[in-house]
Protein backbone atom coordinates (compact mmCIF):
# COMPACT_ATOMS: atom_id res chain seq x y z
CA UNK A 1 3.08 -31.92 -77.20
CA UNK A 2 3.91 -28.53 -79.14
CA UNK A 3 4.47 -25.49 -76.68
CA UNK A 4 2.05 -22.33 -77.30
CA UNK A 5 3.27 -19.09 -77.43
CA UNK A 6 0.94 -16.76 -75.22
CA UNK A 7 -0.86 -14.55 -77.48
CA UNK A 8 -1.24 -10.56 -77.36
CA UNK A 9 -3.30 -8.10 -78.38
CA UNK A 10 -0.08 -6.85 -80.08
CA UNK A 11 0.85 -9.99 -81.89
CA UNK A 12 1.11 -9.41 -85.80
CA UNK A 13 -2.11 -12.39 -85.97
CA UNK A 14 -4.54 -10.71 -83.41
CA UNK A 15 -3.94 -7.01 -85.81
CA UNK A 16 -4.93 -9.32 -88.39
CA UNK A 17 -7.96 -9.64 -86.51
CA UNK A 18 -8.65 -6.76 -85.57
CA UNK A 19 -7.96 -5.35 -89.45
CA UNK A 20 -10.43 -7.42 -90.89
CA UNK A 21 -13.41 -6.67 -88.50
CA UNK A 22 -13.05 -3.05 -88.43
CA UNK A 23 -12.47 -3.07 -92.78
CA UNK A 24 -15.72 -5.10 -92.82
CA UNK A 25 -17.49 -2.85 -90.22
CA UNK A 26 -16.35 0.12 -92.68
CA UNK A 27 -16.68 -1.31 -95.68
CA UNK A 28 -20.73 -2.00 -94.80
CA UNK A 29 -21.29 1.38 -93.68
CA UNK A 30 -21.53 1.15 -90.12
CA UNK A 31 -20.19 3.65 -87.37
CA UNK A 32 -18.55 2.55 -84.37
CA UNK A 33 -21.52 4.24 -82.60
CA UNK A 34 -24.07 2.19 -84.94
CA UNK A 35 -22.19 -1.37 -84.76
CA UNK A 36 -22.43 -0.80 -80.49
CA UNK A 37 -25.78 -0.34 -80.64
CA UNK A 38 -26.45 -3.68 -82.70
CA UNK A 39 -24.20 -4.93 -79.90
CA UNK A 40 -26.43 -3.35 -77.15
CA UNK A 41 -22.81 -1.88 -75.58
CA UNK A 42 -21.28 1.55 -75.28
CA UNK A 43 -19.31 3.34 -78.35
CA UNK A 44 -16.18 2.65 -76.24
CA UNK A 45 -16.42 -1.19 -76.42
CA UNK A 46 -16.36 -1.25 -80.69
CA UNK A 47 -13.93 1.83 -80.30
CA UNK A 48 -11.53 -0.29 -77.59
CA UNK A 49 -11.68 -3.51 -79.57
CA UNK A 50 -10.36 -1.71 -82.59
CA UNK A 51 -7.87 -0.29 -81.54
CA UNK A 52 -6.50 -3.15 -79.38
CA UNK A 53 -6.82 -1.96 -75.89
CA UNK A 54 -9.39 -4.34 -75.70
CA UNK A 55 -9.36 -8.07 -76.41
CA UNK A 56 -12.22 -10.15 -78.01
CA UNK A 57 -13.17 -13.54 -76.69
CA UNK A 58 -14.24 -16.10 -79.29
CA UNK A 59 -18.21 -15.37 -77.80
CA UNK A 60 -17.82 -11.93 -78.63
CA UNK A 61 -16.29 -12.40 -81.89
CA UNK A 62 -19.23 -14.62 -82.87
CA UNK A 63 -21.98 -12.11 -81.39
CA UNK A 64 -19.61 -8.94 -83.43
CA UNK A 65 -19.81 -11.27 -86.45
CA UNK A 66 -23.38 -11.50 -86.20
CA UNK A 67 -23.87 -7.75 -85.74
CA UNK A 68 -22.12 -7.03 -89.26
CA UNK A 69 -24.05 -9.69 -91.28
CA UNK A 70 -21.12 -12.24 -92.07
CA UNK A 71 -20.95 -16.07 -90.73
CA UNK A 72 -18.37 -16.84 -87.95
CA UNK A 73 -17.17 -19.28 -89.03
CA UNK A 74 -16.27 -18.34 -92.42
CA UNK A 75 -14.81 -15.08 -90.73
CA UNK A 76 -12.33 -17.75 -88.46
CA UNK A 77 -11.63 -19.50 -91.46
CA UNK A 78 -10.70 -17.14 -93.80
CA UNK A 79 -8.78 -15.65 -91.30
CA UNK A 80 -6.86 -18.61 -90.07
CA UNK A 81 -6.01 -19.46 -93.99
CA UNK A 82 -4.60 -15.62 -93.84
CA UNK A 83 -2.48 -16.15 -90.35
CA UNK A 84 -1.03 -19.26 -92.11
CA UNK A 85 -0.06 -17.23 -94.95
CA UNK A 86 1.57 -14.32 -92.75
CA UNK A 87 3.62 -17.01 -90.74
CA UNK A 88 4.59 -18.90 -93.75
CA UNK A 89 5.47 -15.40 -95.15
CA UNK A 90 7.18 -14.29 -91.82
CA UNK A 91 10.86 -13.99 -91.74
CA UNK A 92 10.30 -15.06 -87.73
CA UNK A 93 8.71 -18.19 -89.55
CA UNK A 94 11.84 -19.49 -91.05
């Protein structure tokens, strides 16, 4: 059995994360303000989430993927192909 390493908010794969949803929230021309309504929260939950102070759950991922129009599951994949490639990349890799 492989040991996990416990995961952070800070860790270079959950920036990763957080990268891609706020580039795709910009890059459809959504505000923070007009992605939290879809989301039926406050500004401050979209605002938190990107900047890391808050963590998202795989639910919420899945509902935030919904809100900006893109499948979640080709949002986990493509990002799990790009954490692969920044480990493989990663000097702490080797």
């Amino acid at each position: 059995m492989t040991s996990m390493k416990p995961r952070s908010v800070h860790s270079l794969e959950y920036q990763l994360l957080v990268s891609k949803i706020r580039e795709i929230r910009a890059n459809s021309g959504l505000t923070q303000r007009a992605l939290a309504a879809k989301l039926h929260k406050y500004h401050s939950y979209v605002s938190r989430i990107e900047t890391s102070e808050r963590e998202l759950n795989v639910v919420e991922l899945m509902d935030y993927c919904d809100a900006l129009g893109i499948d979640s599951v080709d949002f986990i994949h493509d990002l799990r192909d790009q954490i692969n490639k920044l480990r493989k990349d990663s000097p702490r890799s080797r």
